[in-house]
N, C-alpha and C. Protein backbone atom coordinates (compact mmCIF):
# COMPACT_ATOMS: atom_id res chain seq x y z
N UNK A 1 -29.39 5.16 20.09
CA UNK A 1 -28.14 5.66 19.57
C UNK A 1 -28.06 5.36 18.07
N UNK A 2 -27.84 6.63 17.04
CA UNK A 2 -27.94 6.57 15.72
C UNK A 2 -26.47 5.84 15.27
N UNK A 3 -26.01 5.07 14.56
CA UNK A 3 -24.62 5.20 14.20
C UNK A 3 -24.85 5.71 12.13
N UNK A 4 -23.77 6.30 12.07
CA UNK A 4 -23.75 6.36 10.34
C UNK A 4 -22.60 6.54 10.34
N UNK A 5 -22.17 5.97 8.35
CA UNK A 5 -21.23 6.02 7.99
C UNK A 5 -20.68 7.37 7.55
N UNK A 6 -19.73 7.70 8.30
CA UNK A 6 -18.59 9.14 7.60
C UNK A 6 -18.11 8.91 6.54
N UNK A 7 -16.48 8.32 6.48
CA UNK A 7 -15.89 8.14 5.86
C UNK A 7 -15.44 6.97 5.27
N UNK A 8 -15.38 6.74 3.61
CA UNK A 8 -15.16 5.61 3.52
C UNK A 8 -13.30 5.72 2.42
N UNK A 9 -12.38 5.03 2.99
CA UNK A 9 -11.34 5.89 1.92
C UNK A 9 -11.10 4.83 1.01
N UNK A 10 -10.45 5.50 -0.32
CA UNK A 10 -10.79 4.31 -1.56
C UNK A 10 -8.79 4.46 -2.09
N UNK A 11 -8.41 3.71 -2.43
CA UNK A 11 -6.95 3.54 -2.65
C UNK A 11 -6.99 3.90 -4.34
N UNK A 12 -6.03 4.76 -4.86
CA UNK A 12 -5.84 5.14 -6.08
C UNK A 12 -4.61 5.44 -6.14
N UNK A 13 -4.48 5.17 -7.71
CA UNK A 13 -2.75 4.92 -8.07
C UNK A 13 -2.40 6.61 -8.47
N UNK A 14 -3.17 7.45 -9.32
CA UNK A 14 -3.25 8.22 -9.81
C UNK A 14 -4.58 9.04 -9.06
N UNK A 15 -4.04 9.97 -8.27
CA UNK A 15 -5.53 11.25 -7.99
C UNK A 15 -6.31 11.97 -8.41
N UNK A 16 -5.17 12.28 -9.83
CA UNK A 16 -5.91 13.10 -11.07
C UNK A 16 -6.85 12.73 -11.27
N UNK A 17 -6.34 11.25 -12.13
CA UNK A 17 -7.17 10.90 -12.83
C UNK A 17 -8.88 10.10 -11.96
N UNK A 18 -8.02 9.89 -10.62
CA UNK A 18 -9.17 9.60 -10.15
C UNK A 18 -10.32 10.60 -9.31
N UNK A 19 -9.96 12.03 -9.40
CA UNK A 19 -10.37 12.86 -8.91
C UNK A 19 -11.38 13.04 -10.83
N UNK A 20 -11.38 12.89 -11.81
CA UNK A 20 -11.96 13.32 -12.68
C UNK A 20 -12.87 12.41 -12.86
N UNK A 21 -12.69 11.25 -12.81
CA UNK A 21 -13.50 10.04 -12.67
C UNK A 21 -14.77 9.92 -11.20
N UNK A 22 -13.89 10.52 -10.30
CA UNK A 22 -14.96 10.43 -8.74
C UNK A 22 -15.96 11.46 -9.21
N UNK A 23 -15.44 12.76 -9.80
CA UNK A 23 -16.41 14.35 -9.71
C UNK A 23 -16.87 14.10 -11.27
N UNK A 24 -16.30 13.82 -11.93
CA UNK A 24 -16.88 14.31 -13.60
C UNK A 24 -17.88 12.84 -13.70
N UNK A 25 -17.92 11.42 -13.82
CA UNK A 25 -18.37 10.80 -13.80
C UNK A 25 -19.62 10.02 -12.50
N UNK A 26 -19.12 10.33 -11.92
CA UNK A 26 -19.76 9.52 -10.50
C UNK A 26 -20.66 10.96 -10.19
N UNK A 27 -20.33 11.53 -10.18
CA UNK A 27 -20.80 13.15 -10.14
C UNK A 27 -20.60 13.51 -8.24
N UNK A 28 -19.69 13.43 -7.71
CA UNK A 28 -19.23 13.81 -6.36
C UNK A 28 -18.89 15.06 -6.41
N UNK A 29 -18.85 16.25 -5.50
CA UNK A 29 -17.95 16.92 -5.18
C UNK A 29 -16.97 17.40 -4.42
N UNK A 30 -15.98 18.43 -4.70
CA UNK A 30 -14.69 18.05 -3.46
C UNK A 30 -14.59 18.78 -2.73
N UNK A 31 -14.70 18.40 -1.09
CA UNK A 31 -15.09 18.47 -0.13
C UNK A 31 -13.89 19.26 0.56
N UNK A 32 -13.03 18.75 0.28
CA UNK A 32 -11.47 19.14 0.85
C UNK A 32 -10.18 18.37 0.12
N UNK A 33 -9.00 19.21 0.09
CA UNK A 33 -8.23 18.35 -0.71
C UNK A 33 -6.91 18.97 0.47
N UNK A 34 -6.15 17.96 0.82
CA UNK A 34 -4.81 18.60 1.72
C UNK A 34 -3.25 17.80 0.81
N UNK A 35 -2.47 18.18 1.10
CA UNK A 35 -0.95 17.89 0.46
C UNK A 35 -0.47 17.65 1.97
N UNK A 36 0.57 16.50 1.69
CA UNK A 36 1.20 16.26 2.94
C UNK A 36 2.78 15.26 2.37
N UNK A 37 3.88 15.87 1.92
CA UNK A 37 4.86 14.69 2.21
C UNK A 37 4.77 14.31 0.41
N UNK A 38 4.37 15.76 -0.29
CA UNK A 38 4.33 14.91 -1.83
C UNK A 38 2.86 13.73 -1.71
N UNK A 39 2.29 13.83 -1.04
CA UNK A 39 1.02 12.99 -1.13
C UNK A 39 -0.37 13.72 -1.54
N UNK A 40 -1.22 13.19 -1.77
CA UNK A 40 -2.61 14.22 -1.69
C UNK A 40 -3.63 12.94 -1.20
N UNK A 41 -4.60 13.93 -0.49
CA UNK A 41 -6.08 13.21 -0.16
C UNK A 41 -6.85 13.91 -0.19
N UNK A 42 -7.65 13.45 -1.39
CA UNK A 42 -9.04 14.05 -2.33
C UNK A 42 -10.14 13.91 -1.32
N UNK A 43 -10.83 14.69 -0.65
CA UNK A 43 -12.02 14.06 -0.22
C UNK A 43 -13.85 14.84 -0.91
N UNK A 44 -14.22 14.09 -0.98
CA UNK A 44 -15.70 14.13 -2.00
C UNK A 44 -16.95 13.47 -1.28
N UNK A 45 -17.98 14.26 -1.65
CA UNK A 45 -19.23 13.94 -0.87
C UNK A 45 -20.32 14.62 -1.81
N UNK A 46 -21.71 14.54 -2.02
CA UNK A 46 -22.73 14.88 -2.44
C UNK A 46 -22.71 16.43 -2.20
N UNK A 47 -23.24 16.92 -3.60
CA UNK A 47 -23.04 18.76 -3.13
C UNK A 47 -24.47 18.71 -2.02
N UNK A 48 -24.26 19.87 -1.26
CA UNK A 48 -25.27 20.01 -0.18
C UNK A 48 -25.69 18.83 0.45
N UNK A 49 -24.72 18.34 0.88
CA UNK A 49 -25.62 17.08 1.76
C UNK A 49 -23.80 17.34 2.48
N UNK A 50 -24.57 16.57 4.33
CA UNK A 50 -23.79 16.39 5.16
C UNK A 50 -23.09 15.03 5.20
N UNK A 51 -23.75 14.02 4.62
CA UNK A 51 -23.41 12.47 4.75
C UNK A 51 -22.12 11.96 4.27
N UNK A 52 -21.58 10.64 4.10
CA UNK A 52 -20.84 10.49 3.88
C UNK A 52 -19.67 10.67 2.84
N UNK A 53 -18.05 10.48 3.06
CA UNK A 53 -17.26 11.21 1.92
C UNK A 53 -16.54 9.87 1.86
N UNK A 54 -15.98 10.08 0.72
CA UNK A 54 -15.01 9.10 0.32
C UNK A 54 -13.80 9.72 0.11
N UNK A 55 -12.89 9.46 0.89
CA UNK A 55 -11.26 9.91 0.66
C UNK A 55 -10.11 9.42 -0.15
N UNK A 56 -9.63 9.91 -1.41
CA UNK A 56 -9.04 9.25 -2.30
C UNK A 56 -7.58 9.31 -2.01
N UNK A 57 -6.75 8.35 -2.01
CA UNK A 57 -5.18 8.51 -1.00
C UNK A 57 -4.05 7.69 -1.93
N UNK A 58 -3.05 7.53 -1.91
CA UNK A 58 -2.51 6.82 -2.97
C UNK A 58 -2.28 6.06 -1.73
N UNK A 59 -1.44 4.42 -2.02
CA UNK A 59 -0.88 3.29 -1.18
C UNK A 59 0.05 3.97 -0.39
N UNK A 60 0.90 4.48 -0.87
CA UNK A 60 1.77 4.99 0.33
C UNK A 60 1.71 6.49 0.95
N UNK A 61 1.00 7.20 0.82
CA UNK A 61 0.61 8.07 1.51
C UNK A 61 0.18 7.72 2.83
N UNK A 62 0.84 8.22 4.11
CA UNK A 62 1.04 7.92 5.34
C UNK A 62 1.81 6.46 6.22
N UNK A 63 1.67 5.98 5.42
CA UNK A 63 2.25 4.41 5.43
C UNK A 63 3.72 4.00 5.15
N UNK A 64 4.34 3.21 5.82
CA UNK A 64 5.73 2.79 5.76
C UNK A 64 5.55 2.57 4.16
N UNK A 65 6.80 2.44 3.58
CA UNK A 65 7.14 1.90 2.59
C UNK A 65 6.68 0.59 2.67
N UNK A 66 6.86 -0.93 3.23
CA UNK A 66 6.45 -2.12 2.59
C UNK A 66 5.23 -2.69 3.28
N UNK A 67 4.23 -1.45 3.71
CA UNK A 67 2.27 -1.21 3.45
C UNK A 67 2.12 -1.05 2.14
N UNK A 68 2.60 0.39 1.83
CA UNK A 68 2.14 1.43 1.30
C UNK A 68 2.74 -0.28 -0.41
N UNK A 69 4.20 -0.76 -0.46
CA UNK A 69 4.23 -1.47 -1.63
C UNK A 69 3.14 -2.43 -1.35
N UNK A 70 2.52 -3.30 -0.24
CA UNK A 70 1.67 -4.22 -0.10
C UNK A 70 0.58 -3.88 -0.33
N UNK A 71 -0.29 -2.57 -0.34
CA UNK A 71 -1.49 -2.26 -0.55
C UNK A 71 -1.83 -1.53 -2.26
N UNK A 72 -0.31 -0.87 -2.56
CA UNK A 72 0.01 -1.04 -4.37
C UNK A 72 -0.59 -2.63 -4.81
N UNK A 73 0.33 -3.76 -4.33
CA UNK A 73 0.09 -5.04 -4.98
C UNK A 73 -1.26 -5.29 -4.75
N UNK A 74 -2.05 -5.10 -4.03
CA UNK A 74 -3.39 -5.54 -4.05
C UNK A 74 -4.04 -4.57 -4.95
N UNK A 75 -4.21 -3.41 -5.02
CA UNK A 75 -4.24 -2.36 -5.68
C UNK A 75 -4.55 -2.79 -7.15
N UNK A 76 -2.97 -3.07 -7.70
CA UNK A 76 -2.58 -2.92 -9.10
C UNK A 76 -3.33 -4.55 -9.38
N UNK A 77 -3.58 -5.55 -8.58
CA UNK A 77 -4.30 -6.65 -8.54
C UNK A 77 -5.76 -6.75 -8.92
N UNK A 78 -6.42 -5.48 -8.21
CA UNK A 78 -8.13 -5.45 -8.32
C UNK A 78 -8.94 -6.14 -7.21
N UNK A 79 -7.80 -6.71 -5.89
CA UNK A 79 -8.12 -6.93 -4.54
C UNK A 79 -8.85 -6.24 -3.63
N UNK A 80 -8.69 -5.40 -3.66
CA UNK A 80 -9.25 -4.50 -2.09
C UNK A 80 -10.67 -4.45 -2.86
N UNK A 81 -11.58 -4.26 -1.30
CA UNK A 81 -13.01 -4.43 -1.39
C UNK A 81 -13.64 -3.78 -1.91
N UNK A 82 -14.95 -4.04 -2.64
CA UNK A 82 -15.46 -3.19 -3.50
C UNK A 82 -16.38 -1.81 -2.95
N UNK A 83 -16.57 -0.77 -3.50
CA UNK A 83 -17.21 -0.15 -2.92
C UNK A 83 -18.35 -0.17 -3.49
N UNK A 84 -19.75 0.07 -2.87
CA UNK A 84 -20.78 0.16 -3.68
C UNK A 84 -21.56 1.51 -3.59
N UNK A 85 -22.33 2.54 -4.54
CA UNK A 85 -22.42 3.66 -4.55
C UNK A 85 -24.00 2.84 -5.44
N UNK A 86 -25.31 3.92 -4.74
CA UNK A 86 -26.85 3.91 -4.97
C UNK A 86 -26.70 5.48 -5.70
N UNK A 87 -27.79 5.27 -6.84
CA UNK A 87 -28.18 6.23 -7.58
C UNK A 87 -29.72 6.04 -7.91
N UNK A 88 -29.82 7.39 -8.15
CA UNK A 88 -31.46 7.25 -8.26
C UNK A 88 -31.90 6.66 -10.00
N UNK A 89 -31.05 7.13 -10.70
CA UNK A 89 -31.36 6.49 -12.02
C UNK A 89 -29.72 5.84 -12.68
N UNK A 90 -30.10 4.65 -12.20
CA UNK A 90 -28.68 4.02 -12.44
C UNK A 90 -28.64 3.59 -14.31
N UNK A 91 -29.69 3.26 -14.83
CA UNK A 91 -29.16 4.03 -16.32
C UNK A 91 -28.37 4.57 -16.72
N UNK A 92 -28.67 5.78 -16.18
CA UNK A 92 -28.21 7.05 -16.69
C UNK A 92 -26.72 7.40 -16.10
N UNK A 93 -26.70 6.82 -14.91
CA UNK A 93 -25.15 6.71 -13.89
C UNK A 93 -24.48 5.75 -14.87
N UNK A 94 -25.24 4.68 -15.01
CA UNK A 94 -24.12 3.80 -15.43
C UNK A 94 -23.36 4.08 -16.93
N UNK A 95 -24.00 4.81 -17.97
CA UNK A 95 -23.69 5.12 -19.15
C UNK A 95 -22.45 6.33 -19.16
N UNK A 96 -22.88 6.84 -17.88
CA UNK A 96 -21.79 8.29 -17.44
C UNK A 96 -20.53 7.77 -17.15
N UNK A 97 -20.78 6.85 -15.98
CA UNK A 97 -19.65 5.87 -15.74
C UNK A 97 -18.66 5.14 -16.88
N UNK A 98 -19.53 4.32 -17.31
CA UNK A 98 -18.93 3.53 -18.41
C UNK A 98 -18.03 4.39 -19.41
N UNK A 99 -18.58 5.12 -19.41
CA UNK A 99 -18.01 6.43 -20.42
C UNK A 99 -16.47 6.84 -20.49
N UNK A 100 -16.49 7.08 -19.16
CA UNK A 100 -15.06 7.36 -18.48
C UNK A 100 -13.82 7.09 -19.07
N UNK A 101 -12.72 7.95 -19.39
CA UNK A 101 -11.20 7.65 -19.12
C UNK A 101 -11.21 6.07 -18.19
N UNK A 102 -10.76 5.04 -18.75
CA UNK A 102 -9.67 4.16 -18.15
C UNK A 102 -11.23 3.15 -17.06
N UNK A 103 -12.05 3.02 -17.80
CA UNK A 103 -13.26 2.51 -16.91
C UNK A 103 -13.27 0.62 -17.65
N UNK A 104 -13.52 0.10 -16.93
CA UNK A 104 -13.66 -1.13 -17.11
C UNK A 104 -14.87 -1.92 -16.87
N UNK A 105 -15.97 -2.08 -17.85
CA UNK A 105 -17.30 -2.41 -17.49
C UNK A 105 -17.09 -4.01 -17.08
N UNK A 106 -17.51 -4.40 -15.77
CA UNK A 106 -18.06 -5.85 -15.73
C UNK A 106 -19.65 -6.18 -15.91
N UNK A 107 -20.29 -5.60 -16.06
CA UNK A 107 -21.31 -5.43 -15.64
C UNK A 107 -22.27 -5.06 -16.07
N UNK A 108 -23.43 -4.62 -17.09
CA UNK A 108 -24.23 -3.62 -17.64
C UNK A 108 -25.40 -3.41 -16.13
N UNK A 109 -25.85 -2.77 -16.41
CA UNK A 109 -27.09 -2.69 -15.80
C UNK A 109 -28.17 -3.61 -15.86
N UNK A 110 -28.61 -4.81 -14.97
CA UNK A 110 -29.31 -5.95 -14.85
C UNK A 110 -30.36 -6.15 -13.44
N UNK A 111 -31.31 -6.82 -13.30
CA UNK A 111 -32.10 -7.40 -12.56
C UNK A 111 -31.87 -8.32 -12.14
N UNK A 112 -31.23 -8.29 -10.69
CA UNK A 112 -30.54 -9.77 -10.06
C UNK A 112 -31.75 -10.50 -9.57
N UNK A 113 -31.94 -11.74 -9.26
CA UNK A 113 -32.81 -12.22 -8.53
C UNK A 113 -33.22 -12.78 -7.28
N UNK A 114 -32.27 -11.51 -6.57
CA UNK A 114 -32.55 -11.37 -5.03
C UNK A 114 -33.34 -9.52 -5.09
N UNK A 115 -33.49 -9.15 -6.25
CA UNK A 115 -34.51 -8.02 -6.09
C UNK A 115 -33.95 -6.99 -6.46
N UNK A 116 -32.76 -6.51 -6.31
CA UNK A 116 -32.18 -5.75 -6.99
C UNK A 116 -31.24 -5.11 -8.16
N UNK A 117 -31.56 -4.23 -8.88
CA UNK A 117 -31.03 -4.00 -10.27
C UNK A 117 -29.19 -3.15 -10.04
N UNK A 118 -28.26 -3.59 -10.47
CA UNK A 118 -27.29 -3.40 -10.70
C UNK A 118 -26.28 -3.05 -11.55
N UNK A 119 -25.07 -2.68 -11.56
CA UNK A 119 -23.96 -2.75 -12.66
C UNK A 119 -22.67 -3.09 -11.81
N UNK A 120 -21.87 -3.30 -12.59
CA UNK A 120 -20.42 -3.43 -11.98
C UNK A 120 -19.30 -3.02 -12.99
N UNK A 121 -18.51 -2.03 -12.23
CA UNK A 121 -17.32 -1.66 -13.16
C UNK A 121 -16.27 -1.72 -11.94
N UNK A 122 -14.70 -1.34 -12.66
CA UNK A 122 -13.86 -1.18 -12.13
C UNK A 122 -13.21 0.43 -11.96
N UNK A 123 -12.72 1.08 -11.66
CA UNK A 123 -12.77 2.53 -11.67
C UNK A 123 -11.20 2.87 -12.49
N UNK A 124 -10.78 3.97 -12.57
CA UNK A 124 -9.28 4.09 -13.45
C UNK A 124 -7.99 3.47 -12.75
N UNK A 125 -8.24 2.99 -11.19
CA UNK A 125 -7.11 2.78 -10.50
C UNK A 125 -7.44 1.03 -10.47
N UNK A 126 -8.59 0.55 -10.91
CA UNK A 126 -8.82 -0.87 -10.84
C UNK A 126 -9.98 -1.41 -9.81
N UNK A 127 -10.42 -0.46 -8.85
CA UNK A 127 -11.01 -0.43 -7.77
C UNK A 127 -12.87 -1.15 -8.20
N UNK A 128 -12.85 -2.33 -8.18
CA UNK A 128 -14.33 -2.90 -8.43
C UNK A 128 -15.29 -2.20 -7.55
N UNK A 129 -16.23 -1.24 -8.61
CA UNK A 129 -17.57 -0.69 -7.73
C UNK A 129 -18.77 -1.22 -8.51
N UNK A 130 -19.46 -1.62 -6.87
CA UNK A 130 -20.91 -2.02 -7.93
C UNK A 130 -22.13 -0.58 -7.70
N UNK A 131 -22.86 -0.50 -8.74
CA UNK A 131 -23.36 0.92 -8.72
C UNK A 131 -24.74 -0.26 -8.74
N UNK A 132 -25.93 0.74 -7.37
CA UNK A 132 -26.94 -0.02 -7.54
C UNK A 132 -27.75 1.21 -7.87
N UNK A 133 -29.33 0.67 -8.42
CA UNK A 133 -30.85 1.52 -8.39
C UNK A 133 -31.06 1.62 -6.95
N UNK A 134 -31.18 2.84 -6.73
CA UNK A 134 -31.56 3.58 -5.11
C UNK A 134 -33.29 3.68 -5.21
């Protein structure tokens, strides 16, 4: 029995801006986008590929009011878990990245010494991603 990952959803304060940052920088495309209640959820995945998407949602979209303020405070904090995204030439990702509207480098591109080469930024909503060499 195969298992794989579908969906992974990422919390953003702003969709815009994080819909320009997921597709113009990260280089994703959008998969589906629905409106529900004054809300939106961006969803994005690799052009031509079936694998996994990442769904962009604000804190309170679907959620009571004091979730939706509790998952803002972690949010606007830089709490919630990081996501990590493989590229084939993380160079070249990471300079695209860095580039970005509202991007926050922790990280350059380095050789850890458990074997693998890395970066770490934060995304426009605060969201810590580490971008590895695939």
């Amino acid at each position: 029995m195969a298992v794989h990952i579908s969906t992974v959803h990422v919390l953003v304060d702003d969709p815009d801006a994080a819909l320009k940052f997921y597709r113009d920088a990260v280089g994703l495309v959008v998969v589906n986008e629905a409106a529900n209640e004054g809300f939106r959820w961006i969803t994005l995945g690799q052009a031509g590929a079936s694998g996994p998407v990442i769904v962009l949602s604000e804190p309170h979209a679907g959620r009571s009011r004091e979730d939706g303020d509790a998952l803002a405070a972690l949010l606007a904090k830089g709490e919630l878990r990081p996501l990590h995204l493989r590229f084939d030439d993380l160079d070249d990702a990471f300079r695209r990245i860095a580039a970005a509207p509202g991007v926050t480098v922790i990280q350059a591109p380095l050789d850890q010494l458990w074997g693998i080469r890395d970066a770490a930024v934060r995304d426009p909503a605060g969201n810590f991603l580490r971008l590895e060499q695939g």
